[in-house]
PDB file of N, CA and C in Angstrom:
ATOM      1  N   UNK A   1    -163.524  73.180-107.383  1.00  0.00           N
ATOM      2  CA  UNK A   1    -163.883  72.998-108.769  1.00  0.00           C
ATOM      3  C   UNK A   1    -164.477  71.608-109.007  1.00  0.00           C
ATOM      4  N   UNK A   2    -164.037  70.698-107.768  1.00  0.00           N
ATOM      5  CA  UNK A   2    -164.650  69.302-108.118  1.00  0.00           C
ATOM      6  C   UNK A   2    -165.986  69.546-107.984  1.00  0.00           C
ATOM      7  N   UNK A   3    -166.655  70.038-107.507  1.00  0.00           N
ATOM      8  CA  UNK A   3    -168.233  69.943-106.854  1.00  0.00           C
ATOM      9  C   UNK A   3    -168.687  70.257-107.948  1.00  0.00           C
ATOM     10  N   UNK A   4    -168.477  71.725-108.692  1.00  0.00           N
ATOM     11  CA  UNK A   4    -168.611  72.324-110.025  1.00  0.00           C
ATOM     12  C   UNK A   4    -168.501  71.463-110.824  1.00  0.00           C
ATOM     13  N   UNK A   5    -167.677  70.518-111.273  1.00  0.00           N
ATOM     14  CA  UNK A   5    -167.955  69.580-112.743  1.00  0.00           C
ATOM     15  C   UNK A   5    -168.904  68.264-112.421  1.00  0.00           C
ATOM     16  N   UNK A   6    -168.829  67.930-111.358  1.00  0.00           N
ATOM     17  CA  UNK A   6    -169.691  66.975-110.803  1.00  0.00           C
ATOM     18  C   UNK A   6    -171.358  67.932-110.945  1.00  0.00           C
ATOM     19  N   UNK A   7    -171.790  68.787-110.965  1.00  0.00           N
ATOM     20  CA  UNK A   7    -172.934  69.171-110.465  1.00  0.00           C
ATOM     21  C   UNK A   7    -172.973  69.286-112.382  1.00  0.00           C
ATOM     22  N   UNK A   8    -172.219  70.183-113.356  1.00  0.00           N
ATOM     23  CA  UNK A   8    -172.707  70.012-114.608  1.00  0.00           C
ATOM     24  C   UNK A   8    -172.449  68.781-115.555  1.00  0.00           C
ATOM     25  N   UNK A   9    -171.776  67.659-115.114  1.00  0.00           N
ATOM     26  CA  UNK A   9    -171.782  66.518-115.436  1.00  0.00           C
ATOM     27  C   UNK A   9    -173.465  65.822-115.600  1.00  0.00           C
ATOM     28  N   UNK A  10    -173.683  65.807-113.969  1.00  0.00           N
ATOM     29  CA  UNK A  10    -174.971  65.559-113.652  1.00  0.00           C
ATOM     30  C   UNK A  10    -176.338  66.138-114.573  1.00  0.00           C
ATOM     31  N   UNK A  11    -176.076  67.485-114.506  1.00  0.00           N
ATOM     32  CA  UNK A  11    -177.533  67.913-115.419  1.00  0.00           C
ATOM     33  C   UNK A  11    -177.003  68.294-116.890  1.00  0.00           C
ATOM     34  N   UNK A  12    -176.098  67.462-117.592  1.00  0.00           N
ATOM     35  CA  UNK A  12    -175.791  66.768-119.272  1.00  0.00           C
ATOM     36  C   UNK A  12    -176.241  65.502-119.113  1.00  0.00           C
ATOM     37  N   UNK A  13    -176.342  64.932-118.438  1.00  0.00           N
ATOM     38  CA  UNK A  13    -176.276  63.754-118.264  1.00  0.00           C
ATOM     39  C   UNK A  13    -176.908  63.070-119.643  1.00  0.00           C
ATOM     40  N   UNK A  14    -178.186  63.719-119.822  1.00  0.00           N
ATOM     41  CA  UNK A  14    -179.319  63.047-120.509  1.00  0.00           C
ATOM     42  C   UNK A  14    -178.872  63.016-122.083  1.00  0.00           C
ATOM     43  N   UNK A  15    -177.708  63.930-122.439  1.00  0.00           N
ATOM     44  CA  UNK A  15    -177.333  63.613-123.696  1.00  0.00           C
ATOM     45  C   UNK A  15    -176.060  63.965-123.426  1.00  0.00           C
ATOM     46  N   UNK A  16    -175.455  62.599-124.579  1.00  0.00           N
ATOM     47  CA  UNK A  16    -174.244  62.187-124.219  1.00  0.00           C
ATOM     48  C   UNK A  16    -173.447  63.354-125.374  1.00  0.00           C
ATOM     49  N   UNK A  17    -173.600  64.088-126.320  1.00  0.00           N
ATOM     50  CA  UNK A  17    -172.969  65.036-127.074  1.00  0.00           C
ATOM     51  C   UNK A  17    -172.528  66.063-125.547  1.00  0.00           C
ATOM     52  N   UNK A  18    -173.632  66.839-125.385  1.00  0.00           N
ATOM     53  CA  UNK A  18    -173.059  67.133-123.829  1.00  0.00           C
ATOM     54  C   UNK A  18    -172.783  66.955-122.986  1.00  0.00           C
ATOM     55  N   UNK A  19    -172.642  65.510-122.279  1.00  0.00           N
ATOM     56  CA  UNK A  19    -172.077  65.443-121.065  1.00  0.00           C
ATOM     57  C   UNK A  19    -170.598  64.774-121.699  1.00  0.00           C
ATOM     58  N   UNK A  20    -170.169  64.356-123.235  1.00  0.00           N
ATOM     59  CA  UNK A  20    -168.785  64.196-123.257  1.00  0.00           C
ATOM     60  C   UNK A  20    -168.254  65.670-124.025  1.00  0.00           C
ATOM     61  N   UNK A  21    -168.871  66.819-124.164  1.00  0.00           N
ATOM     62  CA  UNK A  21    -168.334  68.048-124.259  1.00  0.00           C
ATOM     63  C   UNK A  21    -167.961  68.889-122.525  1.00  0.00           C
ATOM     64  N   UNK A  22    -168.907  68.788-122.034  1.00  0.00           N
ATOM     65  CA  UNK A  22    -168.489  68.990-120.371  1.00  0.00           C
ATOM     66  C   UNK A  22    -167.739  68.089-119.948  1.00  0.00           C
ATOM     67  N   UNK A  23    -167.526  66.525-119.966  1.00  0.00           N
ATOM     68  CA  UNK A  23    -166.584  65.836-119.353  1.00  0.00           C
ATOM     69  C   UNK A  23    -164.995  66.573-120.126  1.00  0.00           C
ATOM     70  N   UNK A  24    -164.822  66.919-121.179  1.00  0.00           N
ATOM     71  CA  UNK A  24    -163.793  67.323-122.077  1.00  0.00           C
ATOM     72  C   UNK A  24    -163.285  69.046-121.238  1.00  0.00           C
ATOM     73  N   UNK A  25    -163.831  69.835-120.951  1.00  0.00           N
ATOM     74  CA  UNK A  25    -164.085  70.733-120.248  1.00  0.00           C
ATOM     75  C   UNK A  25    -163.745  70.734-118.301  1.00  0.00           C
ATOM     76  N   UNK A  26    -164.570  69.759-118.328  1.00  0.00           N
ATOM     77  CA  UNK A  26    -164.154  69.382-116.313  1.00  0.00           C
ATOM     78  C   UNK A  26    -162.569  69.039-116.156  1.00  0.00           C
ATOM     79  N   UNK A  27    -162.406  67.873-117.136  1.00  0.00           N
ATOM     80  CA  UNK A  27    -160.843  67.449-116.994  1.00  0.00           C
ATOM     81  C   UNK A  27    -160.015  68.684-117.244  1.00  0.00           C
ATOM     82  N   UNK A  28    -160.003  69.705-118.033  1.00  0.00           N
ATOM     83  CA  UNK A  28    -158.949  70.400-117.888  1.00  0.00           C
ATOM     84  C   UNK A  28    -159.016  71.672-116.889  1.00  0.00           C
ATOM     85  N   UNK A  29    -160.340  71.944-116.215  1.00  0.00           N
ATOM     86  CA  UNK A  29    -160.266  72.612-115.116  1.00  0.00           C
ATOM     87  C   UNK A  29    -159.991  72.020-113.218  1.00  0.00           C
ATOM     88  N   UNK A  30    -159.563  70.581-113.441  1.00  0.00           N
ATOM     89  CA  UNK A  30    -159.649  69.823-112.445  1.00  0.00           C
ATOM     90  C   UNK A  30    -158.048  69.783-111.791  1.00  0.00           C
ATOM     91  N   UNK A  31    -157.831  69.352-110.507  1.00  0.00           N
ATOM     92  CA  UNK A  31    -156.208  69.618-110.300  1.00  0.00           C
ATOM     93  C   UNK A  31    -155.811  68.256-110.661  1.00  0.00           C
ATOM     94  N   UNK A  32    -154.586  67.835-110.703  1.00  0.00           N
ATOM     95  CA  UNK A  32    -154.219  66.583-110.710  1.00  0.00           C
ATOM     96  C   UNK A  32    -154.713  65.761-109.778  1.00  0.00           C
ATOM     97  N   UNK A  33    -154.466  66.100-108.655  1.00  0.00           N
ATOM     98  CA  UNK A  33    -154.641  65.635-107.035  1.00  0.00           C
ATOM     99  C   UNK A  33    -156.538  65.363-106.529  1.00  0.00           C
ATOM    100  N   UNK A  34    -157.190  65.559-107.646  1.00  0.00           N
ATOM    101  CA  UNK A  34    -158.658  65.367-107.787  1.00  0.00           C
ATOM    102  C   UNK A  34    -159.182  64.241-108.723  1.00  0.00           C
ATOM    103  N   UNK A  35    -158.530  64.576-109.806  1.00  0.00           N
ATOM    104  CA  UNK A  35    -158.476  63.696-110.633  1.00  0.00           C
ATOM    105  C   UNK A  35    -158.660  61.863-110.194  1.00  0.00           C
ATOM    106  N   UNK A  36    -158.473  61.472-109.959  1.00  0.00           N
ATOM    107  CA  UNK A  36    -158.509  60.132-109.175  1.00  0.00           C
ATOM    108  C   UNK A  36    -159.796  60.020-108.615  1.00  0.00           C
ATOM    109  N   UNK A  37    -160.026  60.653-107.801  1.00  0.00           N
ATOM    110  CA  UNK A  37    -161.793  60.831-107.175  1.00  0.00           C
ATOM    111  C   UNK A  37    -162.505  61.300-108.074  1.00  0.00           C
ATOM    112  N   UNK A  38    -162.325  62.163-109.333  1.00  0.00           N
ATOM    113  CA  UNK A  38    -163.283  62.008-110.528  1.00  0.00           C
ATOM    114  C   UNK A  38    -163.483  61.284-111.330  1.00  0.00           C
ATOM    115  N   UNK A  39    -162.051  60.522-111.392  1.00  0.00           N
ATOM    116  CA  UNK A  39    -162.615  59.228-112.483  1.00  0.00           C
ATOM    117  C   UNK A  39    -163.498  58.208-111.587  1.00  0.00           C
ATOM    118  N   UNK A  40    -163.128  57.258-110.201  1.00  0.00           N
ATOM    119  CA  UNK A  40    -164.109  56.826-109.723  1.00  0.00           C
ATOM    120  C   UNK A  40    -165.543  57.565-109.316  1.00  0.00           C
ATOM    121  N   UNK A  41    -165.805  58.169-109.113  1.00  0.00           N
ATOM    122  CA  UNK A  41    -167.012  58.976-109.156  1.00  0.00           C
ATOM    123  C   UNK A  41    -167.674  58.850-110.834  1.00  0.00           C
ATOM    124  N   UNK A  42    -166.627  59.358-111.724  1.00  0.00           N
ATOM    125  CA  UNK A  42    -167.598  58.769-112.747  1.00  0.00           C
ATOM    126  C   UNK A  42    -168.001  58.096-113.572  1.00  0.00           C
ATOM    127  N   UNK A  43    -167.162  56.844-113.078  1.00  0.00           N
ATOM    128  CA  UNK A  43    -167.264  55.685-113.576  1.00  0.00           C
ATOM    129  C   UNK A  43    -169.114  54.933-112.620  1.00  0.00           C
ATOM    130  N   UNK A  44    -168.598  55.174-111.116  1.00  0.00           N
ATOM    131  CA  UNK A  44    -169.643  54.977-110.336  1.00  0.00           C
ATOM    132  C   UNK A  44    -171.094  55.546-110.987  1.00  0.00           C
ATOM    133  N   UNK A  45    -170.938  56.736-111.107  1.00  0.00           N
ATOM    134  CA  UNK A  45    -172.329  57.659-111.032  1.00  0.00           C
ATOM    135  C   UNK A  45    -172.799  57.275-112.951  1.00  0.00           C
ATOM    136  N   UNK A  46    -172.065  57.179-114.032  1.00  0.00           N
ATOM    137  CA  UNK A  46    -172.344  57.500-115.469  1.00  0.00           C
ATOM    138  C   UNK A  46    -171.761  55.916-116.058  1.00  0.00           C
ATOM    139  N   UNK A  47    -171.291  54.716-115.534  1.00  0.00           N
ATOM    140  CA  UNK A  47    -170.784  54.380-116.313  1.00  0.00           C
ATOM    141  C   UNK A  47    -171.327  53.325-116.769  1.00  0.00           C
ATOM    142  N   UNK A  48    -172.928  53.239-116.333  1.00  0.00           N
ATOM    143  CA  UNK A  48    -173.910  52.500-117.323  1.00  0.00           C
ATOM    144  C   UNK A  48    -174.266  53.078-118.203  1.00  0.00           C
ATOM    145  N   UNK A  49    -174.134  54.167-118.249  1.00  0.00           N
ATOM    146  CA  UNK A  49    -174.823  55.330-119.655  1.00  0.00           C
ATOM    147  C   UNK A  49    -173.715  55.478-120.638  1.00  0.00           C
ATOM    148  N   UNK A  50    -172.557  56.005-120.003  1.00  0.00           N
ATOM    149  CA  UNK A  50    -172.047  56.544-120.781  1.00  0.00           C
ATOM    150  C   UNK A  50    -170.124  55.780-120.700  1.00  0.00           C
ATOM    151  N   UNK A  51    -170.588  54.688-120.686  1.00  0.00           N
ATOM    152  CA  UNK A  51    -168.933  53.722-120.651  1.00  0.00           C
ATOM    153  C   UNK A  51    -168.167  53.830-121.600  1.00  0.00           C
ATOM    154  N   UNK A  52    -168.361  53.947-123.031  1.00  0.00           N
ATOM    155  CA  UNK A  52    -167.417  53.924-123.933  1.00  0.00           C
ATOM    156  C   UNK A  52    -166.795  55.694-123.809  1.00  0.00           C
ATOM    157  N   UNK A  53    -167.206  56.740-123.504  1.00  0.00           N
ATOM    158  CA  UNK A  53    -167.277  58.318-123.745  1.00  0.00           C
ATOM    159  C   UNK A  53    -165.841  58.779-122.390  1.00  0.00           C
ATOM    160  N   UNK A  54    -166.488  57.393-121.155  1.00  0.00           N
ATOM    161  CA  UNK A  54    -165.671  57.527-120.029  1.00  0.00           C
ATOM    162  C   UNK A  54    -164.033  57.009-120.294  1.00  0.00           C
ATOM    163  N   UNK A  55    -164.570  55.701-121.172  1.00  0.00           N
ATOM    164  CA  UNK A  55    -163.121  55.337-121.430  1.00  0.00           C
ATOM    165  C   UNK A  55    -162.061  56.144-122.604  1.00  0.00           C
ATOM    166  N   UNK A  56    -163.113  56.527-123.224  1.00  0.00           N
ATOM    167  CA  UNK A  56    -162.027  57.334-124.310  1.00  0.00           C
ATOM    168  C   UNK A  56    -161.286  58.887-123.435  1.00  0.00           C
ATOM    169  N   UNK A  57    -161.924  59.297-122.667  1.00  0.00           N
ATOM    170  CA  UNK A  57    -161.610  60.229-122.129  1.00  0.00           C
ATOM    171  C   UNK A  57    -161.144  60.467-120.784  1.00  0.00           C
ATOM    172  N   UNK A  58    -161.401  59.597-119.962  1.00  0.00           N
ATOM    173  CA  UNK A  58    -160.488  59.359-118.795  1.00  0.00           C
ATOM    174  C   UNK A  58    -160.054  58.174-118.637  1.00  0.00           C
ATOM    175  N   UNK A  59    -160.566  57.109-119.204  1.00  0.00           N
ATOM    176  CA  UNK A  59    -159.315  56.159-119.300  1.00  0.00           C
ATOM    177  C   UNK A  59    -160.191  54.452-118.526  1.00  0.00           C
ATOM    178  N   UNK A  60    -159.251  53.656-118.549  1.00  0.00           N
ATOM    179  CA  UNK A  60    -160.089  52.559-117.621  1.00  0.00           C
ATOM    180  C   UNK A  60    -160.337  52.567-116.387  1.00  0.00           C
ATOM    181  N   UNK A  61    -160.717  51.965-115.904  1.00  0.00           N
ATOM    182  CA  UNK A  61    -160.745  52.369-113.979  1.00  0.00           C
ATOM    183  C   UNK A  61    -160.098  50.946-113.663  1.00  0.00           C
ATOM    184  N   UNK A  62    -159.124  51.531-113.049  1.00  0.00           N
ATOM    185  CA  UNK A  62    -158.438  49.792-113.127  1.00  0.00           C
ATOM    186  C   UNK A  62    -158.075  49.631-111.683  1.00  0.00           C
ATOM    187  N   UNK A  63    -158.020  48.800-110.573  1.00  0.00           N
ATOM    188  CA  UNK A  63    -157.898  48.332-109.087  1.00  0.00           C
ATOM    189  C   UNK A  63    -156.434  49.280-108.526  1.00  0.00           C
ATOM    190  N   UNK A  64    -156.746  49.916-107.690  1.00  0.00           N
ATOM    191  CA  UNK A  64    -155.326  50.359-107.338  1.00  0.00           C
ATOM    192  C   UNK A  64    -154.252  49.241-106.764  1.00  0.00           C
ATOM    193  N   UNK A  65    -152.958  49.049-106.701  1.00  0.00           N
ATOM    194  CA  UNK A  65    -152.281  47.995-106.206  1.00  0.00           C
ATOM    195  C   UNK A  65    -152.116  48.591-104.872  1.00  0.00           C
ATOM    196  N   UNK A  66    -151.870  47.491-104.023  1.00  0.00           N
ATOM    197  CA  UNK A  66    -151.935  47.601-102.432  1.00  0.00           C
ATOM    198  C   UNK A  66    -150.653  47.949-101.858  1.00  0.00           C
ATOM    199  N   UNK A  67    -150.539  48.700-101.062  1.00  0.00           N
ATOM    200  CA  UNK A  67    -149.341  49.740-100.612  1.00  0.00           C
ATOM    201  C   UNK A  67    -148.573  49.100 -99.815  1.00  0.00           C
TER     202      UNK A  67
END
């Protein structure tokens, strides 16, 4: 399912009404255990476009602490 919200993330991209109605949509079809690699991924790939949409909805991307 990750490949799937990543691929319609990508072609919303160009307007942000739809790509934060699909980001709203991806998160609740995503597992927990994915989740983590989708927020960096789309912070990486969207988060010159669309930074404030990322933070209201998945949150900050903040450094993991070292194990």
């Amino acid at each position: 399912m990750l490949d799937y919200v990543k691929t319609i993330l990508q072609k919303v991209s160009f307007n942000r009404f739809l790509f934060e109605r699909e980001l709203k949509k991806g998160l609740a079809y995503l597992l927990p255990e994915e989740l983590l690699d989708f927020k960096v991924w789309c912070y990486a790939k969207f988060g010159h476009l669309h930074q404030a949409i990322l933070l209201r909805h998945v949150g900050p991307l903040a450094l993991l602490p070292n194990a």
